[in-house]
N, C-alpha and C. Protein backbone atom coordinates (compact mmCIF):
# COMPACT_ATOMS: atom_id res chain seq x y z
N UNK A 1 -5.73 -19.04 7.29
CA UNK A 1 -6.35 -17.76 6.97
C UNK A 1 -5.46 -16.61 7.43
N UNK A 2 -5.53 -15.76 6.53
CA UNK A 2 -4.77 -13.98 6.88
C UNK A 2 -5.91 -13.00 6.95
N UNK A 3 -5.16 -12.62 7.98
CA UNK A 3 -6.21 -11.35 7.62
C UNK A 3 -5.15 -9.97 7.76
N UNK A 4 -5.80 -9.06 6.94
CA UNK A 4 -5.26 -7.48 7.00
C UNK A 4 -5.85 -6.57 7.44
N UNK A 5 -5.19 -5.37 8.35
CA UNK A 5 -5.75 -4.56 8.57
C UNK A 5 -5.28 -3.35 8.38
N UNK A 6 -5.26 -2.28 7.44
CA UNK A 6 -5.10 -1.18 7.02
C UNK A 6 -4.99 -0.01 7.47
N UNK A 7 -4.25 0.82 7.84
CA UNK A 7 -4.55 1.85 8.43
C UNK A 7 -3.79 3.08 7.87
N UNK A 8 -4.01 4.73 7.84
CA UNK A 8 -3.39 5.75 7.25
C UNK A 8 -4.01 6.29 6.45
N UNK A 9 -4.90 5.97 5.95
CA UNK A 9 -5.67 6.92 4.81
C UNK A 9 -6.20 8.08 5.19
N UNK A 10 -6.86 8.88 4.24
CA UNK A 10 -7.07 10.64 4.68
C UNK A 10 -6.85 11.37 3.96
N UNK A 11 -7.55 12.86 3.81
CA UNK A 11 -7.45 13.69 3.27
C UNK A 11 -6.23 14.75 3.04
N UNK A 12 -5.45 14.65 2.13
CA UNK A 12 -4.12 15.34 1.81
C UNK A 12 -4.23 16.37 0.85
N UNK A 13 -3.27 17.87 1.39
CA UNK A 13 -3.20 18.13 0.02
C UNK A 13 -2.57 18.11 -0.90
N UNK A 14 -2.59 18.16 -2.55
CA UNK A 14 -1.40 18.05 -3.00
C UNK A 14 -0.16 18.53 -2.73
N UNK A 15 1.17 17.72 -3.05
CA UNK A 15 2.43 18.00 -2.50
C UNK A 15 2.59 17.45 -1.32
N UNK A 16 1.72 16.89 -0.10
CA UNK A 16 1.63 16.17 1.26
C UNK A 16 1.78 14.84 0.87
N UNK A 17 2.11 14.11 2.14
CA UNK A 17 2.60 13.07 2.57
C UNK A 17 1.46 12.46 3.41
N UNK A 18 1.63 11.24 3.47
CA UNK A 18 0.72 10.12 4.48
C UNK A 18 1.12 9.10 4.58
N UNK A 19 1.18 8.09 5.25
CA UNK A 19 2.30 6.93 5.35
C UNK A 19 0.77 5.99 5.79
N UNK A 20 0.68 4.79 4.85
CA UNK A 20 -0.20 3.47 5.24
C UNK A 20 0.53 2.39 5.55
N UNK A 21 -0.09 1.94 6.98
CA UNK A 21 0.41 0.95 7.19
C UNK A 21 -0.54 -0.43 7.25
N UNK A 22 -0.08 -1.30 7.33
CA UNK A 22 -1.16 -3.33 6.88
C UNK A 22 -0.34 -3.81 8.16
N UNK A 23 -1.32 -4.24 8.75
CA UNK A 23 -0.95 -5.35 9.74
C UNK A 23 -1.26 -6.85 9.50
N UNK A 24 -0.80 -8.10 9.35
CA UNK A 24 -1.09 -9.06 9.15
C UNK A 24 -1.38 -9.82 10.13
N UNK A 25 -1.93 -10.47 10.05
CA UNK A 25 -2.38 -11.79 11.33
C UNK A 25 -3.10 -13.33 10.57
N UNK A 26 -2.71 -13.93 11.40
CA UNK A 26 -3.35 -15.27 11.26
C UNK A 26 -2.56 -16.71 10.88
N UNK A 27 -2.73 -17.29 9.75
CA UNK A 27 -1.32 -18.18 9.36
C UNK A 27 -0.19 -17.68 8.30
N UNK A 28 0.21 -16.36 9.05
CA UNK A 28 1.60 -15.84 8.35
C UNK A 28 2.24 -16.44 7.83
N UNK A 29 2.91 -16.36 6.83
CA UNK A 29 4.08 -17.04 6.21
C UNK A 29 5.16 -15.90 5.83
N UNK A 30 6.16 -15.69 6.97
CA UNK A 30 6.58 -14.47 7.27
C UNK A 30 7.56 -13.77 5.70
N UNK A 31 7.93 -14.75 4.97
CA UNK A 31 8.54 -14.75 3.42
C UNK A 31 7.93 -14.51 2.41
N UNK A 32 6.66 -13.82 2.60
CA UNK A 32 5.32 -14.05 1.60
C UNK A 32 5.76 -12.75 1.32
N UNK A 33 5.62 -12.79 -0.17
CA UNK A 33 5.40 -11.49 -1.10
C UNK A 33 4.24 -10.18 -0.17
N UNK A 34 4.60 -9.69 -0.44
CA UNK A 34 3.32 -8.30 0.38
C UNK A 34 3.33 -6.77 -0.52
N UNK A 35 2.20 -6.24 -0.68
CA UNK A 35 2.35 -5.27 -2.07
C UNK A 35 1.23 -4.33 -1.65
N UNK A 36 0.90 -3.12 -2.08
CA UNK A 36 0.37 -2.60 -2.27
C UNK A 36 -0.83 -1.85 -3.65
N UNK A 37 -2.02 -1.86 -3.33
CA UNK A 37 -2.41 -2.02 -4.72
C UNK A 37 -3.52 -0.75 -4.60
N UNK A 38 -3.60 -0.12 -5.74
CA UNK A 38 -5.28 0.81 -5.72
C UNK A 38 -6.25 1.42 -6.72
N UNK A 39 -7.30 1.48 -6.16
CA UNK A 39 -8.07 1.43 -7.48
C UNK A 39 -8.99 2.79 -7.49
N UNK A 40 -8.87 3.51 -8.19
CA UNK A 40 -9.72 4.83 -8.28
C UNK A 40 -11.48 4.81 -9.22
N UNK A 41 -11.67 5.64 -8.74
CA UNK A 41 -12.77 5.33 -9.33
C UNK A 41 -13.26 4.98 -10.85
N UNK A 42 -14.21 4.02 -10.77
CA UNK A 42 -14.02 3.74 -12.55
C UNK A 42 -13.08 3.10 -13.40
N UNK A 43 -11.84 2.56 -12.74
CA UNK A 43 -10.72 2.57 -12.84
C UNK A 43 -10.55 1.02 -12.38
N UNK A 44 -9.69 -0.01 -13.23
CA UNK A 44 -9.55 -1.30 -12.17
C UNK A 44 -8.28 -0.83 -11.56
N UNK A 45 -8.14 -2.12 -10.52
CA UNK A 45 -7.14 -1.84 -9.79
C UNK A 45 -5.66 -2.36 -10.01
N UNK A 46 -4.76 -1.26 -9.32
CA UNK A 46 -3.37 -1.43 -10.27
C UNK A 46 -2.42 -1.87 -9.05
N UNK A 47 -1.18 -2.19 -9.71
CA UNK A 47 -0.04 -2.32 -8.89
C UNK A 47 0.67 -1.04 -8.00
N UNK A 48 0.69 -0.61 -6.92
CA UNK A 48 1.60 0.44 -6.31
C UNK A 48 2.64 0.00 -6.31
N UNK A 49 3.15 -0.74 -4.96
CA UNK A 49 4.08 -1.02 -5.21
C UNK A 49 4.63 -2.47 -4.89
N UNK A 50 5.11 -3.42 -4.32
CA UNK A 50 5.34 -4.46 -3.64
C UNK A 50 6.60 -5.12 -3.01
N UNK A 51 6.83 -6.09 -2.41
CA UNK A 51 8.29 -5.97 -1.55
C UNK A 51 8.12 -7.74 -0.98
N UNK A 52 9.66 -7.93 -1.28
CA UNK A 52 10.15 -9.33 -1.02
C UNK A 52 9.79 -9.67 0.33
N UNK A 53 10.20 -10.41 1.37
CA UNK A 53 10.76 -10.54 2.41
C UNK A 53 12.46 -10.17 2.39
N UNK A 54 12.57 -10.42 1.62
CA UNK A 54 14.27 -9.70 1.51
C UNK A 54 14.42 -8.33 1.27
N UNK A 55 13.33 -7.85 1.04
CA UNK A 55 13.02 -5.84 0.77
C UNK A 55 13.64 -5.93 -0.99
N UNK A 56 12.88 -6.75 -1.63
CA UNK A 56 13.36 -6.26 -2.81
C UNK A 56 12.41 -6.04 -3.45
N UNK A 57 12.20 -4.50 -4.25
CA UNK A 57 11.09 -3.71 -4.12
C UNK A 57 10.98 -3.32 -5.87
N UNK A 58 9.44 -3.26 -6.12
CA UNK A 58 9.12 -2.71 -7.65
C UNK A 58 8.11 -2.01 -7.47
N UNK A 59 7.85 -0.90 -7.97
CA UNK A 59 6.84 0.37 -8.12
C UNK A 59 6.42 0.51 -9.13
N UNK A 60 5.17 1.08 -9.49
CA UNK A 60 4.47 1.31 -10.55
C UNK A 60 5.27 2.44 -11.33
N UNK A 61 5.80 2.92 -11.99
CA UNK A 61 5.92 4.06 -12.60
C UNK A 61 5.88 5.58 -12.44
N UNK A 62 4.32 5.51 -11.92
CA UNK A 62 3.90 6.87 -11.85
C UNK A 62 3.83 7.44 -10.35
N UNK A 63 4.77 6.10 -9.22
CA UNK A 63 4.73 6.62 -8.27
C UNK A 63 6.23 6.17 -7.41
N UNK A 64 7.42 6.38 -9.05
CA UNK A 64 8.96 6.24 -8.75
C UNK A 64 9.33 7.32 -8.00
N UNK A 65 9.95 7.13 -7.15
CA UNK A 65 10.51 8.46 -6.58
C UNK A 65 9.70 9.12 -5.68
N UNK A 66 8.72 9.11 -5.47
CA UNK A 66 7.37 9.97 -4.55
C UNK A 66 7.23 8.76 -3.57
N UNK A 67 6.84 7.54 -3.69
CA UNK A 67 6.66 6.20 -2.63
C UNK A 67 7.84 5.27 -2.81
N UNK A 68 7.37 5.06 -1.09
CA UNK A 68 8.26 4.09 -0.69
C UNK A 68 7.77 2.94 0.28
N UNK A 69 8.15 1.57 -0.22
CA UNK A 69 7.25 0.71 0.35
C UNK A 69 8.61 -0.26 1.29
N UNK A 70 7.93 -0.63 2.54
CA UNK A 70 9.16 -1.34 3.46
C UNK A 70 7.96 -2.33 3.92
N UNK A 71 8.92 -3.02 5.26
CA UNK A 71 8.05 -4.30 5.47
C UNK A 71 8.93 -4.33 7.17
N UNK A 72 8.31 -4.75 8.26
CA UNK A 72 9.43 -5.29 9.06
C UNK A 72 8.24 -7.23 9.65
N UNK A 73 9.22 -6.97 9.24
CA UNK A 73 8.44 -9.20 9.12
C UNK A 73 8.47 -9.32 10.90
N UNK A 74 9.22 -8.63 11.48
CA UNK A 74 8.80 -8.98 12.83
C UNK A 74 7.78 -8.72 13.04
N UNK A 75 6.88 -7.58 12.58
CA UNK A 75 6.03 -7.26 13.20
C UNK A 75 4.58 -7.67 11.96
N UNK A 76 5.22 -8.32 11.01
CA UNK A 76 4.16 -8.88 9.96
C UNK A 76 3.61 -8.04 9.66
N UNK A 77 3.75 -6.34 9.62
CA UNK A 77 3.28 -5.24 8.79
C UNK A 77 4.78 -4.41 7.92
N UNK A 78 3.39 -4.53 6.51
CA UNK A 78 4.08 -3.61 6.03
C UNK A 78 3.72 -2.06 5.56
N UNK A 79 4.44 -0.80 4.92
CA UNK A 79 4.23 0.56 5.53
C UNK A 79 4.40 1.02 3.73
N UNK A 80 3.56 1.75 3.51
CA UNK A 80 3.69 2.75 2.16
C UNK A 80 3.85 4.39 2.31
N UNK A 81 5.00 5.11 2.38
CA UNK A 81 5.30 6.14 2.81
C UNK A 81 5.18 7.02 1.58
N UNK A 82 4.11 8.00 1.17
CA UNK A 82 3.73 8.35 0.29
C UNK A 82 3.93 9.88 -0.04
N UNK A 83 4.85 10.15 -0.43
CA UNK A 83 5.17 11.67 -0.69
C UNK A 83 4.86 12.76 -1.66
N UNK A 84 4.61 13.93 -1.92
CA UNK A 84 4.32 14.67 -3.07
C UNK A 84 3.11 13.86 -3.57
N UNK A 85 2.50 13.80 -3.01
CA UNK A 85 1.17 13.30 -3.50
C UNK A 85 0.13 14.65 -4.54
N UNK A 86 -0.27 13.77 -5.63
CA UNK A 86 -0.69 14.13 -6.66
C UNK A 86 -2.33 14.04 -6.33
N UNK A 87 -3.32 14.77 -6.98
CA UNK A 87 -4.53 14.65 -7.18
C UNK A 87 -5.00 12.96 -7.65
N UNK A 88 -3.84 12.57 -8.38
CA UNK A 88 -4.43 11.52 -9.28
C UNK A 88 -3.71 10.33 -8.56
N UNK A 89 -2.97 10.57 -7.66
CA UNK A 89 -3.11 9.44 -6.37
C UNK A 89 -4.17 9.28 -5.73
N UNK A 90 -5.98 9.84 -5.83
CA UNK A 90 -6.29 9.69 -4.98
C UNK A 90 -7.17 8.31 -5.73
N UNK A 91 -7.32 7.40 -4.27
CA UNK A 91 -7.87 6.32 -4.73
C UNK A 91 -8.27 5.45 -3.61
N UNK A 92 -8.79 3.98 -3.48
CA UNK A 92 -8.74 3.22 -2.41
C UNK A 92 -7.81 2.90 -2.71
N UNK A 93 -6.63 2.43 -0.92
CA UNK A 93 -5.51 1.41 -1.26
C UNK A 93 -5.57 0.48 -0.70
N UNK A 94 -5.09 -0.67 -1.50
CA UNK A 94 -5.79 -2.13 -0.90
C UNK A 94 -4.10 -3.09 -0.36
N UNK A 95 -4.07 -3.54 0.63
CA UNK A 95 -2.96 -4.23 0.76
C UNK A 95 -3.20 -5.64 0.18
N UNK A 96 -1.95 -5.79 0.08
CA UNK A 96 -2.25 -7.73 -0.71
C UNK A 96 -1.33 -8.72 -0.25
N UNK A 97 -1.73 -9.81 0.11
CA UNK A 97 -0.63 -10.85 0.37
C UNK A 97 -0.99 -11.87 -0.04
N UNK A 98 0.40 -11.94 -0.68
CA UNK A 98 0.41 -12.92 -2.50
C UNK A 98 -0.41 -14.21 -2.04
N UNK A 99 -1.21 -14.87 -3.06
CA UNK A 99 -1.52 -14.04 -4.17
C UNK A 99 -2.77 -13.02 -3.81
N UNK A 100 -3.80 -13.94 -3.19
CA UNK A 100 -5.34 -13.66 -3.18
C UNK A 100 -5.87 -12.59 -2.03
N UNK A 101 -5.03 -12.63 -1.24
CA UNK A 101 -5.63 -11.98 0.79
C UNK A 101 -5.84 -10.63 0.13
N UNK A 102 -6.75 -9.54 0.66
CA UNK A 102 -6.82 -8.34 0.66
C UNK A 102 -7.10 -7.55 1.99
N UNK A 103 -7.05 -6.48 2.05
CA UNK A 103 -7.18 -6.11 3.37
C UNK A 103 -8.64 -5.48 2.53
N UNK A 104 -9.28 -4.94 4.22
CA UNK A 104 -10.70 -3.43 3.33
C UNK A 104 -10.74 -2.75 2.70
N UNK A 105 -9.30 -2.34 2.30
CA UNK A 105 -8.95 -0.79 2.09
C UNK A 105 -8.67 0.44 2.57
N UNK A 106 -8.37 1.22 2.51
CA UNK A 106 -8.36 2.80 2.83
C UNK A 106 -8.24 3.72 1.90
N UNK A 107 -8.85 4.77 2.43
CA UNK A 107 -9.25 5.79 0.96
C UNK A 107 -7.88 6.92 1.39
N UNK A 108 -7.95 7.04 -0.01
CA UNK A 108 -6.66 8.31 0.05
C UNK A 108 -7.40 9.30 -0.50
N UNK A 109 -7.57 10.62 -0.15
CA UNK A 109 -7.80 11.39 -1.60
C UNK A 109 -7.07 13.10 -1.42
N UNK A 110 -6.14 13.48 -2.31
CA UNK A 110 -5.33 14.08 -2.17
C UNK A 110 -6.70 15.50 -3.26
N UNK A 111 -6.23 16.44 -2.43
CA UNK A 111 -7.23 17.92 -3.21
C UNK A 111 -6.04 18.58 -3.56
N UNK A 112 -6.58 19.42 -4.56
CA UNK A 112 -5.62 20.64 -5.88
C UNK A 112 -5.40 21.87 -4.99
């Protein structure tokens, strides 16, 4: 079993920054895919971003260049450093470790 625990979410305003970080615990498998995911309201939930154990990294599109997702496997967390944040970033963000684990979430919600 894994478990996640989430932390960083909060009220931003647009153009601000917030950095989430996932802590992992339990039967780690320190090479395991780890990603970030979120779902807004009404809305299913999408890919942010995600990251190798080797840091090799893919982002959704609409959040190239604004986020940045890292990992340090020593410490079995990984960190979503979220910049120029948009209104329409705001959402729950859910951490994931491949395939099925989720963490609770944390709410982001960025105001105009």
């Amino acid at each position: 079993q894994v478990q996640l625990v989430e932390s960083g979410g909060g009220l931003v305003q647009a153009g601000g920054s917030l950095r989430l970080s996932c802590a992992a615990s339990g039967s780690i498998f320190s090479f395991n895919l780890m990603g970030w995911y979120r779902q807004a309201p009404g809305k299913q939930r999408e890919l942010v971003a995600r990251i190798t154990s080797g840091g090799i990294t893919n982002y959704a599109d609409s959040v190239k260049g604004r986020f940045t997702i890292s990992r340090d496997n020593a410490k079995n967390t990984v960190y979503l450093q979220m910049n120029s944040l948009k209104p329409e970033d705001t959402a729950v963000y859910y951490c994931n470790y491949f395939p099925s684990t989720w963490g609770q979430g944390t709410q982001v919600t960025v105001s105009s």
